[in-house]
PDB file of N, CA and C in Angstrom:
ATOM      1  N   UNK A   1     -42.100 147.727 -15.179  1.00  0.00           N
ATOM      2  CA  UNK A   1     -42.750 147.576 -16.453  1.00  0.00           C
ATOM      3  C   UNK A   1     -42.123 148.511 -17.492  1.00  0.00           C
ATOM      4  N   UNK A   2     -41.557 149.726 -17.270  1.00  0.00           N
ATOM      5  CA  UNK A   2     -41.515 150.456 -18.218  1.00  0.00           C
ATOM      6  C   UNK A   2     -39.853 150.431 -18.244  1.00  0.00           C
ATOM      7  N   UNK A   3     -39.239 150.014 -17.542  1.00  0.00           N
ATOM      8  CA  UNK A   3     -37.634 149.996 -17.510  1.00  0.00           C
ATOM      9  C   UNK A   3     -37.746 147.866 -18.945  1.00  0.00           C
ATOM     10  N   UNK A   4     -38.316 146.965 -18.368  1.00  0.00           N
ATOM     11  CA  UNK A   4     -38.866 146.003 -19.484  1.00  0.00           C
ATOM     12  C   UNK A   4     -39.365 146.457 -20.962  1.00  0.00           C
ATOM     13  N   UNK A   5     -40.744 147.147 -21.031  1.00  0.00           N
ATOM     14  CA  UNK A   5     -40.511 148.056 -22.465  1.00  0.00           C
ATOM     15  C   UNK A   5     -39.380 148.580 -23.015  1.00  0.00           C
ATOM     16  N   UNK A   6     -38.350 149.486 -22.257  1.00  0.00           N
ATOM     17  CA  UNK A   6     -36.883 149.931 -22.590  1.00  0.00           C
ATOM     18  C   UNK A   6     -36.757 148.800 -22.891  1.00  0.00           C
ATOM     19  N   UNK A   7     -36.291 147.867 -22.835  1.00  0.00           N
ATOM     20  CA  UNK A   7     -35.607 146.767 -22.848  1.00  0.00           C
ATOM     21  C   UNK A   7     -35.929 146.297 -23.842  1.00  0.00           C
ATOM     22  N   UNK A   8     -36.547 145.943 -24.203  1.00  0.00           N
ATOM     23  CA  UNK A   8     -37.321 144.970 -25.477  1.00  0.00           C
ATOM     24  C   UNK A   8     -37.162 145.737 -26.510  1.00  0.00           C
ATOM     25  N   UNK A   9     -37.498 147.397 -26.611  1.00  0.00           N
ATOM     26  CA  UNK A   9     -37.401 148.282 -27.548  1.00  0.00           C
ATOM     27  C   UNK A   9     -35.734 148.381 -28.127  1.00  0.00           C
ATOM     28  N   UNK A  10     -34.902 148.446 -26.987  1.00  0.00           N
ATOM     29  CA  UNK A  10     -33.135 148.143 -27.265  1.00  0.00           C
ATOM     30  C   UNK A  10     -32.891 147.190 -28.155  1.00  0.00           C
ATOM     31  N   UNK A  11     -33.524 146.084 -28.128  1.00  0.00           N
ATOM     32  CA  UNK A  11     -33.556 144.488 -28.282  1.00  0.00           C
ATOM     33  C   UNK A  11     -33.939 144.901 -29.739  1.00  0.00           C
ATOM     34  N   UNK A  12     -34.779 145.760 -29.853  1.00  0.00           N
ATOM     35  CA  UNK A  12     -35.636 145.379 -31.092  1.00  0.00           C
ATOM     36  C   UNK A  12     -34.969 146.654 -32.446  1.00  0.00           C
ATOM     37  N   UNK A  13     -34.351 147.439 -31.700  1.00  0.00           N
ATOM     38  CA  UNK A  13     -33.535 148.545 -32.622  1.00  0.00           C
ATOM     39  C   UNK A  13     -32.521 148.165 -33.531  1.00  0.00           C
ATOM     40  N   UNK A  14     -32.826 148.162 -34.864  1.00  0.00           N
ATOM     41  CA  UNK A  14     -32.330 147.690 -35.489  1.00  0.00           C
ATOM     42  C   UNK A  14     -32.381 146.121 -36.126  1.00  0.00           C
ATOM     43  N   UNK A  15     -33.459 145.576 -35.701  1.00  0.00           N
ATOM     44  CA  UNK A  15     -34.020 144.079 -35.860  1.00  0.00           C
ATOM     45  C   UNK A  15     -33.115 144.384 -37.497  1.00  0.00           C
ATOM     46  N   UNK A  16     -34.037 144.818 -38.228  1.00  0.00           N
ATOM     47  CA  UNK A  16     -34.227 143.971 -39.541  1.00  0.00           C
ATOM     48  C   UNK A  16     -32.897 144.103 -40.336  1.00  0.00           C
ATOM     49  N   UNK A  17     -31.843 144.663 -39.921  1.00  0.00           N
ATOM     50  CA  UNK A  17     -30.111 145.365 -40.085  1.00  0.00           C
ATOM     51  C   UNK A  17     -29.684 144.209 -39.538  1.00  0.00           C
ATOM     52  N   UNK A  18     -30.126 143.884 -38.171  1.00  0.00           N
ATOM     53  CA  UNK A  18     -29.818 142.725 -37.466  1.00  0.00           C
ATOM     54  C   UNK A  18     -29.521 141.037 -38.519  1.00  0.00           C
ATOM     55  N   UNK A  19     -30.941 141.158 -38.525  1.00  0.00           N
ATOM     56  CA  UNK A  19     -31.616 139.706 -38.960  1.00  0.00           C
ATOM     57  C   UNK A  19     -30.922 139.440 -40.803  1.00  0.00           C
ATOM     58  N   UNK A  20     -30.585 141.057 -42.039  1.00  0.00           N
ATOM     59  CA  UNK A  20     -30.027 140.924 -42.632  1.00  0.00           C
ATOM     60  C   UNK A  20     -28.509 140.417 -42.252  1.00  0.00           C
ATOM     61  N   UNK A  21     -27.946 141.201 -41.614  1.00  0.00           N
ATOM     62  CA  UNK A  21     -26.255 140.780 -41.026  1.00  0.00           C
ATOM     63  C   UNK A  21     -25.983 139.323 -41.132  1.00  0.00           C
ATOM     64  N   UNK A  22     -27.187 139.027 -40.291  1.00  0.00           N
ATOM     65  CA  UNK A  22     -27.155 137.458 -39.758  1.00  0.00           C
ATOM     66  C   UNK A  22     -27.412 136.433 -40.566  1.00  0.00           C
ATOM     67  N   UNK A  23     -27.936 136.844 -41.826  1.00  0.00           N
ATOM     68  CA  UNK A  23     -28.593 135.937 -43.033  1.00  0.00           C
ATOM     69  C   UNK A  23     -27.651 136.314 -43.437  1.00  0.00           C
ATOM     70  N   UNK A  24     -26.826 137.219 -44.405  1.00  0.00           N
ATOM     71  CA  UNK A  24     -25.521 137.506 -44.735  1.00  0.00           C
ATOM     72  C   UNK A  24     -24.462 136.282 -44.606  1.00  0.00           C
ATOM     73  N   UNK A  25     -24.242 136.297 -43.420  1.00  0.00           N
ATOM     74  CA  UNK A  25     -22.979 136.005 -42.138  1.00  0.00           C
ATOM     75  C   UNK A  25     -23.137 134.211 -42.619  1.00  0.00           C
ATOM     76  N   UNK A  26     -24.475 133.706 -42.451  1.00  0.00           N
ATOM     77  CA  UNK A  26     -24.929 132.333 -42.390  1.00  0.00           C
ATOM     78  C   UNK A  26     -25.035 131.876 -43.966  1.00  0.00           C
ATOM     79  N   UNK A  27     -24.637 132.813 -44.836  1.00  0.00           N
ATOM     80  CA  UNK A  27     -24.700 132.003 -46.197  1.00  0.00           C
ATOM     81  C   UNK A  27     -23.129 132.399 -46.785  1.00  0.00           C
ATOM     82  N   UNK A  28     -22.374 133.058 -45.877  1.00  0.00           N
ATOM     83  CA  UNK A  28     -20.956 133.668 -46.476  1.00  0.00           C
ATOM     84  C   UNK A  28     -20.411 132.398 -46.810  1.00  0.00           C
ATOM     85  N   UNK A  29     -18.871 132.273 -47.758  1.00  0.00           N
ATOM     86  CA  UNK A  29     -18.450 131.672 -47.554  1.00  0.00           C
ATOM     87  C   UNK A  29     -17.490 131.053 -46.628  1.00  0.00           C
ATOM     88  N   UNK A  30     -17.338 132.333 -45.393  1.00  0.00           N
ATOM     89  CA  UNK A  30     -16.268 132.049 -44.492  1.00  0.00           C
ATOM     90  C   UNK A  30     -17.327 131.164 -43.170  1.00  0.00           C
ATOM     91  N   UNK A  31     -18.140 131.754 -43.256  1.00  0.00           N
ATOM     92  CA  UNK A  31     -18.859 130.640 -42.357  1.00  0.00           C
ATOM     93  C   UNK A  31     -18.833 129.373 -42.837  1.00  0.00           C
ATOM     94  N   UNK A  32     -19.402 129.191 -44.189  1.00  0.00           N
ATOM     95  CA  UNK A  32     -19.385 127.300 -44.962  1.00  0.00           C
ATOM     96  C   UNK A  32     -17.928 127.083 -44.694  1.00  0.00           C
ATOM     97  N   UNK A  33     -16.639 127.714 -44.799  1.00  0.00           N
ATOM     98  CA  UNK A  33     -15.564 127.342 -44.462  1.00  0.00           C
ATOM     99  C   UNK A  33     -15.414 127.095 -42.763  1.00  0.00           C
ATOM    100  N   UNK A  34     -15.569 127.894 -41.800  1.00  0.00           N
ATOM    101  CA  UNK A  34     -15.635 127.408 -40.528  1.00  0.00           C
ATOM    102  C   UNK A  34     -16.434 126.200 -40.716  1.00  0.00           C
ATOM    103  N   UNK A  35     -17.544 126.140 -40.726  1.00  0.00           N
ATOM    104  CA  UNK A  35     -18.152 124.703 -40.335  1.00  0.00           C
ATOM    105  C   UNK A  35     -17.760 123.350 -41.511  1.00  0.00           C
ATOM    106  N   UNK A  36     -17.463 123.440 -42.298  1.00  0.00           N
ATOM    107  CA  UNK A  36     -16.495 122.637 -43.417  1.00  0.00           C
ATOM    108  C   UNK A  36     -15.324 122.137 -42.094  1.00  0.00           C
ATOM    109  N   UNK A  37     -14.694 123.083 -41.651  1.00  0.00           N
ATOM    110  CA  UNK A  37     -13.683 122.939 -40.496  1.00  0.00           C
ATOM    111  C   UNK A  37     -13.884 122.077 -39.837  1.00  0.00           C
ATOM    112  N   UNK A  38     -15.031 121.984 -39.233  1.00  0.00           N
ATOM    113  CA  UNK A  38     -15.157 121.799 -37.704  1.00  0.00           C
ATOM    114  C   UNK A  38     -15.915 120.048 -38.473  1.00  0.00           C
ATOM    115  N   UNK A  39     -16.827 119.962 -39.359  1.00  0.00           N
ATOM    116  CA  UNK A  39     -17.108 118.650 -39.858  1.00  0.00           C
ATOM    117  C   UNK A  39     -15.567 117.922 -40.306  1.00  0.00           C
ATOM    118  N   UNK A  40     -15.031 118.335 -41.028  1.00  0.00           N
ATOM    119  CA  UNK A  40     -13.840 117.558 -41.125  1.00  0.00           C
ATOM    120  C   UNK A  40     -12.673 117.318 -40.375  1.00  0.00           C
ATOM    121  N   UNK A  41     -13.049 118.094 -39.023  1.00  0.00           N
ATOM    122  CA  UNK A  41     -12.459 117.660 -37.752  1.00  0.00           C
ATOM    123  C   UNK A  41     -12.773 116.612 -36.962  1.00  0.00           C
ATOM    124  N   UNK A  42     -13.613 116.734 -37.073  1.00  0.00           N
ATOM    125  CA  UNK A  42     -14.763 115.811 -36.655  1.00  0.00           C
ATOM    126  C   UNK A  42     -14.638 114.511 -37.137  1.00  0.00           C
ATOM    127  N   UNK A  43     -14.492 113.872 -38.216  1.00  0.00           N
ATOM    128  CA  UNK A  43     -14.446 113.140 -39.631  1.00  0.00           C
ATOM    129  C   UNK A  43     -12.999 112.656 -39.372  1.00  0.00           C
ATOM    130  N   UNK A  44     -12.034 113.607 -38.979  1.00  0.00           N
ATOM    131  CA  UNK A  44     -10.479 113.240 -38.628  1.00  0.00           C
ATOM    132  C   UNK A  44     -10.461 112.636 -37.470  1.00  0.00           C
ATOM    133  N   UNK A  45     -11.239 113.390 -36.362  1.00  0.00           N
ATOM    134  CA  UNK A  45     -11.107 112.204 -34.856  1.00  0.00           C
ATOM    135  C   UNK A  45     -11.462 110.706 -35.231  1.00  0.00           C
ATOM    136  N   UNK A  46     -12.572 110.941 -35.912  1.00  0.00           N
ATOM    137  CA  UNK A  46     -13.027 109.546 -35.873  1.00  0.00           C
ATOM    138  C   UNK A  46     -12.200 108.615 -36.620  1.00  0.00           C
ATOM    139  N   UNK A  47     -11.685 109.368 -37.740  1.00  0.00           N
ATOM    140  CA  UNK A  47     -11.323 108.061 -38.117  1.00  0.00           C
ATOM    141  C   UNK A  47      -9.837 107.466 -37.153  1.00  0.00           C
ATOM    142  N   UNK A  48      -9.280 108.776 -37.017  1.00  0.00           N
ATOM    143  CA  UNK A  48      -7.919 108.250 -35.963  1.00  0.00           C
ATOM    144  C   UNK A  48      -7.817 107.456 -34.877  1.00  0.00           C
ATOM    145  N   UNK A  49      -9.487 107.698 -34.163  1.00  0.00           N
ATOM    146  CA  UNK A  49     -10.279 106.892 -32.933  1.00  0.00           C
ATOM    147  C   UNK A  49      -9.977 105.507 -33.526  1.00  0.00           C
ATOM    148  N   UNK A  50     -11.287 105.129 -34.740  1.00  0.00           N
ATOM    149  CA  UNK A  50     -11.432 104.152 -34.956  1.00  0.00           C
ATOM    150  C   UNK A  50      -9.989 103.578 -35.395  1.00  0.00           C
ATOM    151  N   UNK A  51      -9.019 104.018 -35.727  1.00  0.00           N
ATOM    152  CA  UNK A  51      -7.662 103.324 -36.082  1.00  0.00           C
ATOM    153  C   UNK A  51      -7.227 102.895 -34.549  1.00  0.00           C
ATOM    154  N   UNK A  52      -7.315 103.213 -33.713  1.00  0.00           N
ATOM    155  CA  UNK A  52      -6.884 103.241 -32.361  1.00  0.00           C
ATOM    156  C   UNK A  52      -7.416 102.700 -32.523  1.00  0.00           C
ATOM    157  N   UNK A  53      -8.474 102.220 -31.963  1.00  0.00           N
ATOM    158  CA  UNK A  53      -9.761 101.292 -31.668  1.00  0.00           C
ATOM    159  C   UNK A  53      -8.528 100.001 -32.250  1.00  0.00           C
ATOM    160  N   UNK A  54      -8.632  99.850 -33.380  1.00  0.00           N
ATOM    161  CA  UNK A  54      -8.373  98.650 -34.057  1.00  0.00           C
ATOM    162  C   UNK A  54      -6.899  98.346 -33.460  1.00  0.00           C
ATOM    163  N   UNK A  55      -6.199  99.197 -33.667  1.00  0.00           N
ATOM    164  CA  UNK A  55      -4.829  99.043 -33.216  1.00  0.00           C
ATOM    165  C   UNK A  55      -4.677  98.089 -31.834  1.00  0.00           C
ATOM    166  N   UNK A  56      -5.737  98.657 -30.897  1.00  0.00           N
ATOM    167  CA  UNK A  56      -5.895  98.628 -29.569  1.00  0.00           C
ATOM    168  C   UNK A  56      -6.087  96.851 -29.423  1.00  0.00           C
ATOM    169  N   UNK A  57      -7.199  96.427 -30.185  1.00  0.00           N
ATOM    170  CA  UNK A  57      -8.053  95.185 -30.259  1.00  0.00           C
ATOM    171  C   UNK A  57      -6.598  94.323 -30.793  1.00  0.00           C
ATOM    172  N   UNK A  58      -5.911  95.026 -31.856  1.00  0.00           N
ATOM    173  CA  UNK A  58      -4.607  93.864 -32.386  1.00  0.00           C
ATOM    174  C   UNK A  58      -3.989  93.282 -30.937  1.00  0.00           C
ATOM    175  N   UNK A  59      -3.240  94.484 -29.957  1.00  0.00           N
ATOM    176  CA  UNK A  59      -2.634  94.278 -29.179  1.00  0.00           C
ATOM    177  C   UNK A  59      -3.226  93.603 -28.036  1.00  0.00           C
ATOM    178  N   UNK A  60      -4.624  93.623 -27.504  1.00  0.00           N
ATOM    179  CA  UNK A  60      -5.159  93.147 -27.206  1.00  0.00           C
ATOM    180  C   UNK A  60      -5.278  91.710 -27.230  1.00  0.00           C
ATOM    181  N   UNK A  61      -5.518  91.622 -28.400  1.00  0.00           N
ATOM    182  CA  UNK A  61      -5.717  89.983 -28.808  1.00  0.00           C
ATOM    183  C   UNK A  61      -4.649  89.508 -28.692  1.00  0.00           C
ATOM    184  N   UNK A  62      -3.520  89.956 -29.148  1.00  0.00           N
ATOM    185  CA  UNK A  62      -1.962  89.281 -29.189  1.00  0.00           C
ATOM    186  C   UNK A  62      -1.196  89.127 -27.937  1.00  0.00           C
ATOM    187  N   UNK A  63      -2.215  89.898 -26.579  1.00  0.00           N
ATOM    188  CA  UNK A  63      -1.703  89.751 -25.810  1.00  0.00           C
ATOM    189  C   UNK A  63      -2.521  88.939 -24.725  1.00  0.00           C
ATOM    190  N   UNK A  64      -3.883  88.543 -24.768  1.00  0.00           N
ATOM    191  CA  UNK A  64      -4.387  87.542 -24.627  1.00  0.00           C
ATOM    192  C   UNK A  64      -4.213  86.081 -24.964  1.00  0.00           C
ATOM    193  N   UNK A  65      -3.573  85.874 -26.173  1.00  0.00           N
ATOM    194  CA  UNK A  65      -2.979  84.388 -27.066  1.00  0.00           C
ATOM    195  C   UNK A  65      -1.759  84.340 -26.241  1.00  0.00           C
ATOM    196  N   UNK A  66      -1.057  85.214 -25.047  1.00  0.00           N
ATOM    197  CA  UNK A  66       0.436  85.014 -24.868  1.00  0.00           C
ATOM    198  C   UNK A  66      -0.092  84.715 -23.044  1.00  0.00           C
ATOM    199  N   UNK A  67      -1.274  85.539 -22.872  1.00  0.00           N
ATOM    200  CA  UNK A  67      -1.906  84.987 -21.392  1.00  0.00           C
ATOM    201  C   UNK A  67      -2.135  83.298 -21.651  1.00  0.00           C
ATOM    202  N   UNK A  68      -3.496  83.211 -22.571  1.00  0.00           N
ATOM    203  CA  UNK A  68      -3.618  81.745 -22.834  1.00  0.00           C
ATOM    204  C   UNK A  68      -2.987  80.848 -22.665  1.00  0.00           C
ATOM    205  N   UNK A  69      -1.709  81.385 -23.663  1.00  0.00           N
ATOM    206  CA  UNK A  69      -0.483  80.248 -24.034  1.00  0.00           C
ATOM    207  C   UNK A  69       0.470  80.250 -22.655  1.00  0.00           C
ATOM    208  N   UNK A  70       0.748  80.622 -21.590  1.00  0.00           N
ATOM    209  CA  UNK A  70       1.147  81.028 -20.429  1.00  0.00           C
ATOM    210  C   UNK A  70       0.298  79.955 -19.136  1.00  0.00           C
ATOM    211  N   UNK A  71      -1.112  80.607 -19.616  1.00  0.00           N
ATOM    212  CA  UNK A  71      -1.756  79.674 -18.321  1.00  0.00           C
ATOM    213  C   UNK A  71      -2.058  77.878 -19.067  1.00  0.00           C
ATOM    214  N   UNK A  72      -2.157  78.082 -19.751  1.00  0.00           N
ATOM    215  CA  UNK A  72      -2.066  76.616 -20.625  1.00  0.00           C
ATOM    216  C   UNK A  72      -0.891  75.459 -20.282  1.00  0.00           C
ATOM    217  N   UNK A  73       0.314  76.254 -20.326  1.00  0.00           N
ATOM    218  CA  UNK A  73       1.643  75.767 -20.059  1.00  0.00           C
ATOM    219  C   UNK A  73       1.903  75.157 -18.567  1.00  0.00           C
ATOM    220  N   UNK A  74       1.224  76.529 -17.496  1.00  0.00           N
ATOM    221  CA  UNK A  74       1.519  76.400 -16.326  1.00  0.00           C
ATOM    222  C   UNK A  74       0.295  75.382 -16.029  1.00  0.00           C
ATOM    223  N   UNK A  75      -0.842  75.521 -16.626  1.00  0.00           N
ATOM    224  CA  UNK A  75      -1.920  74.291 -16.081  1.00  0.00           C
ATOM    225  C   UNK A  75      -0.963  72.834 -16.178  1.00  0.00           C
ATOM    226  N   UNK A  76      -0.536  72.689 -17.851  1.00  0.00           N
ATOM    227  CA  UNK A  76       0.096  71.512 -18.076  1.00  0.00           C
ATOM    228  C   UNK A  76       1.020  71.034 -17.084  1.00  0.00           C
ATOM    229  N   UNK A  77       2.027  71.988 -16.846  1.00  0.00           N
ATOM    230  CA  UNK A  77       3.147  71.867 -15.800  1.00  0.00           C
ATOM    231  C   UNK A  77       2.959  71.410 -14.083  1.00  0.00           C
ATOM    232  N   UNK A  78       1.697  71.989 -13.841  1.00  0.00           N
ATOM    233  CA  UNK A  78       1.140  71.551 -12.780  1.00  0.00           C
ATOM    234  C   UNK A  78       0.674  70.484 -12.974  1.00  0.00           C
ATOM    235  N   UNK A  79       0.242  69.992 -13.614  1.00  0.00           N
ATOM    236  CA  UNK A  79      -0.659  68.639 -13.690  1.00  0.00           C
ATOM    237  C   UNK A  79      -0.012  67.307 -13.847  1.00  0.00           C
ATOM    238  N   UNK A  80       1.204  67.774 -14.420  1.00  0.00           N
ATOM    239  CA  UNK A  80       2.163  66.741 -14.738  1.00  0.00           C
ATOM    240  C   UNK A  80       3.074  66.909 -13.324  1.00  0.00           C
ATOM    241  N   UNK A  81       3.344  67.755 -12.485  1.00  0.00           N
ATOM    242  CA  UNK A  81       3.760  67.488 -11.062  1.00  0.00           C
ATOM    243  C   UNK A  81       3.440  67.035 -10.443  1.00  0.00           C
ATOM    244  N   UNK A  82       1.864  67.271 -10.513  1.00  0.00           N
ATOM    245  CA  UNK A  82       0.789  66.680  -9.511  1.00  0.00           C
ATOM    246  C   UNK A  82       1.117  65.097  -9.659  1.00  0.00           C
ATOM    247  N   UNK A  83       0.586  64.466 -11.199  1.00  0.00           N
ATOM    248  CA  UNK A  83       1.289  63.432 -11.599  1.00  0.00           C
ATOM    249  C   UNK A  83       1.936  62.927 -10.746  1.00  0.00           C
ATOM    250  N   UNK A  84       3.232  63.383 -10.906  1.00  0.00           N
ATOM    251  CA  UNK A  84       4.693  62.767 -10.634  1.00  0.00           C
ATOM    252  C   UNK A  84       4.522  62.694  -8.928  1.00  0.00           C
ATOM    253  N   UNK A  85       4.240  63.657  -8.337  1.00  0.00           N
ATOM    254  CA  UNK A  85       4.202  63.933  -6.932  1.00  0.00           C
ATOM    255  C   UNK A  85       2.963  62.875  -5.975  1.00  0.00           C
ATOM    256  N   UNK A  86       2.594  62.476  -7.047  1.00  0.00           N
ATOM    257  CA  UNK A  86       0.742  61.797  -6.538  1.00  0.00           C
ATOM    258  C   UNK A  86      -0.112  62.878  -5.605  1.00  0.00           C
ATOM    259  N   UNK A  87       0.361  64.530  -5.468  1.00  0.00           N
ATOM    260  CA  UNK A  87      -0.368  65.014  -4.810  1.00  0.00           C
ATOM    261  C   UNK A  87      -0.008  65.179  -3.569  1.00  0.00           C
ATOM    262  N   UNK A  88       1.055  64.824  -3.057  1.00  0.00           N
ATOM    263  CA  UNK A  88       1.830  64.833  -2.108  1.00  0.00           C
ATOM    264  C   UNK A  88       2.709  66.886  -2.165  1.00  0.00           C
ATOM    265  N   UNK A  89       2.489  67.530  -2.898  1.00  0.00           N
ATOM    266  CA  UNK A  89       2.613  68.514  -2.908  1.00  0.00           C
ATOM    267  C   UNK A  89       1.556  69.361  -2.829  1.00  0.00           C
ATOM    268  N   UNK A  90       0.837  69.941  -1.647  1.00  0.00           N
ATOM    269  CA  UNK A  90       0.028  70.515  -1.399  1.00  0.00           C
ATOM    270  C   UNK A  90       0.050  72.243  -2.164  1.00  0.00           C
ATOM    271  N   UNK A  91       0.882  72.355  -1.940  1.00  0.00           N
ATOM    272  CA  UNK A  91       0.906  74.016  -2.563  1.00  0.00           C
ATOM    273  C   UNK A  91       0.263  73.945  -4.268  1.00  0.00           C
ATOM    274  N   UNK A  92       0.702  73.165  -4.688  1.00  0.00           N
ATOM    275  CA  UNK A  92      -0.071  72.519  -6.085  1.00  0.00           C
ATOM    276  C   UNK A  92      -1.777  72.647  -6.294  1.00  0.00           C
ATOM    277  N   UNK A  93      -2.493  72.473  -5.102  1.00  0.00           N
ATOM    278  CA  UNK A  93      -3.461  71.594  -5.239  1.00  0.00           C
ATOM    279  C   UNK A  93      -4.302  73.645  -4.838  1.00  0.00           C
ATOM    280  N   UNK A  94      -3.392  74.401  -4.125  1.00  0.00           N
ATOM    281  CA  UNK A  94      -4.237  75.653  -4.109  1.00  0.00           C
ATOM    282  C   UNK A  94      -4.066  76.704  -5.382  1.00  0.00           C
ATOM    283  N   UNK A  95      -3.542  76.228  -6.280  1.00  0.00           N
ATOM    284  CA  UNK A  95      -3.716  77.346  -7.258  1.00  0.00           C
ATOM    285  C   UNK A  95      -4.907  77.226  -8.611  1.00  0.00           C
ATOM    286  N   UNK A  96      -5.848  78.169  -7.419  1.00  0.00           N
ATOM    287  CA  UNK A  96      -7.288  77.979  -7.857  1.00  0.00           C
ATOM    288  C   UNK A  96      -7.616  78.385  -9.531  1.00  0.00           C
ATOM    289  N   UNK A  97      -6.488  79.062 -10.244  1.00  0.00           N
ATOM    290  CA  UNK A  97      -6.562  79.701 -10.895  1.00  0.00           C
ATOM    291  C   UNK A  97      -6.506  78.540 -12.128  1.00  0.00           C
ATOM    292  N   UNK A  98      -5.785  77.884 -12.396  1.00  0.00           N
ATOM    293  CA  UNK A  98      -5.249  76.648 -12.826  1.00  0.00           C
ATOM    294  C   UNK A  98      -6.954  75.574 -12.967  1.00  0.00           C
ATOM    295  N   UNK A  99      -7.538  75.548 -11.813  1.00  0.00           N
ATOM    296  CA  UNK A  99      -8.429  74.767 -11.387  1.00  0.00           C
ATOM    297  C   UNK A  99      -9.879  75.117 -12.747  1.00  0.00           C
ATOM    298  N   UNK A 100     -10.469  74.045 -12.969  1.00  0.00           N
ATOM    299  CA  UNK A 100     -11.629  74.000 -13.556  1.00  0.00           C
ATOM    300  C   UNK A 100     -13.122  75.112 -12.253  1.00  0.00           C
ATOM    301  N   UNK A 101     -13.892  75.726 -13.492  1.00  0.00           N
ATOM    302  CA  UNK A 101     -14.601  76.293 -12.158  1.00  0.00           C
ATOM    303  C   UNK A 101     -15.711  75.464 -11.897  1.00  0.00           C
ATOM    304  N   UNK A 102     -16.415  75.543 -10.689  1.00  0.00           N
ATOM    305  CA  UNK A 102     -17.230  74.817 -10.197  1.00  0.00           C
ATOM    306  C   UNK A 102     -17.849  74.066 -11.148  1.00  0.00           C
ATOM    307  N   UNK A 103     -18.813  74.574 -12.089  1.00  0.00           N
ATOM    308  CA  UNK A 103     -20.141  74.696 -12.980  1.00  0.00           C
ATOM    309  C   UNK A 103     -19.193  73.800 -14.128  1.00  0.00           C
ATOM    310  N   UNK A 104     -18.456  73.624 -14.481  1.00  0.00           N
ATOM    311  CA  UNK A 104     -17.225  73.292 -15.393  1.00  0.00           C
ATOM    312  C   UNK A 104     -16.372  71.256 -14.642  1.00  0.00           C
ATOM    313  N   UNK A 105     -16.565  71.439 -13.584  1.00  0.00           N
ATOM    314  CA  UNK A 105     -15.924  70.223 -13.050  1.00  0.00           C
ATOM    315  C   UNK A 105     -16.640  68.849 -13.393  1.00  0.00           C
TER     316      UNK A 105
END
């Protein structure tokens, strides 16, 4: 108990020197400049994110239209073998990928 009193009394020496410093410190201008900092850091990720972001979605998309245009081709190409072959080419008939899905047939 009395080593706790010490304690609190340490704590409390100098409070109001303290609590000025600290009101000081929190209206300086080098503090509004640190946190000015750290918001317009902040403000800079994002927007560089969100440019990424977008960048990301271009390539994305442009590289989805080249999947599309790819499996589109190879559906066609198969289908027109199948065609020609009447189906007599079995390896044709397993590329499920090509294939309509169940729910879809």
């Amino acid at each position: 108990m009395l080593l706790e009193t010490h304690r609190v009394a340490l704590i409390n020496t100098g409070r109001e020197e303290k609590i000025e410093l600290l009101y000081a410190y929190l209206t300086s201008e080098n503090f509004s400049r640190k946190i000015r900092t750290v918001v317009d850091s902040f403000i800079a990720m994002k927007i560089q994110l969100d440019a990424e972001k977008r960048a990301m979605q271009k390539h994305w998309a442009s590289r989805e239209m080249q999947i599309n245009r790819v499996t589109e081709t190879m559906a066609t190409f198969v289908g027109e073998l199948q065609a020609i072959a009447q189906h007599e080419i079995s390896q044709l008939d397993s590329i499920k990928m090509l294939d309509f899905p169940e729910d879809e047939a």
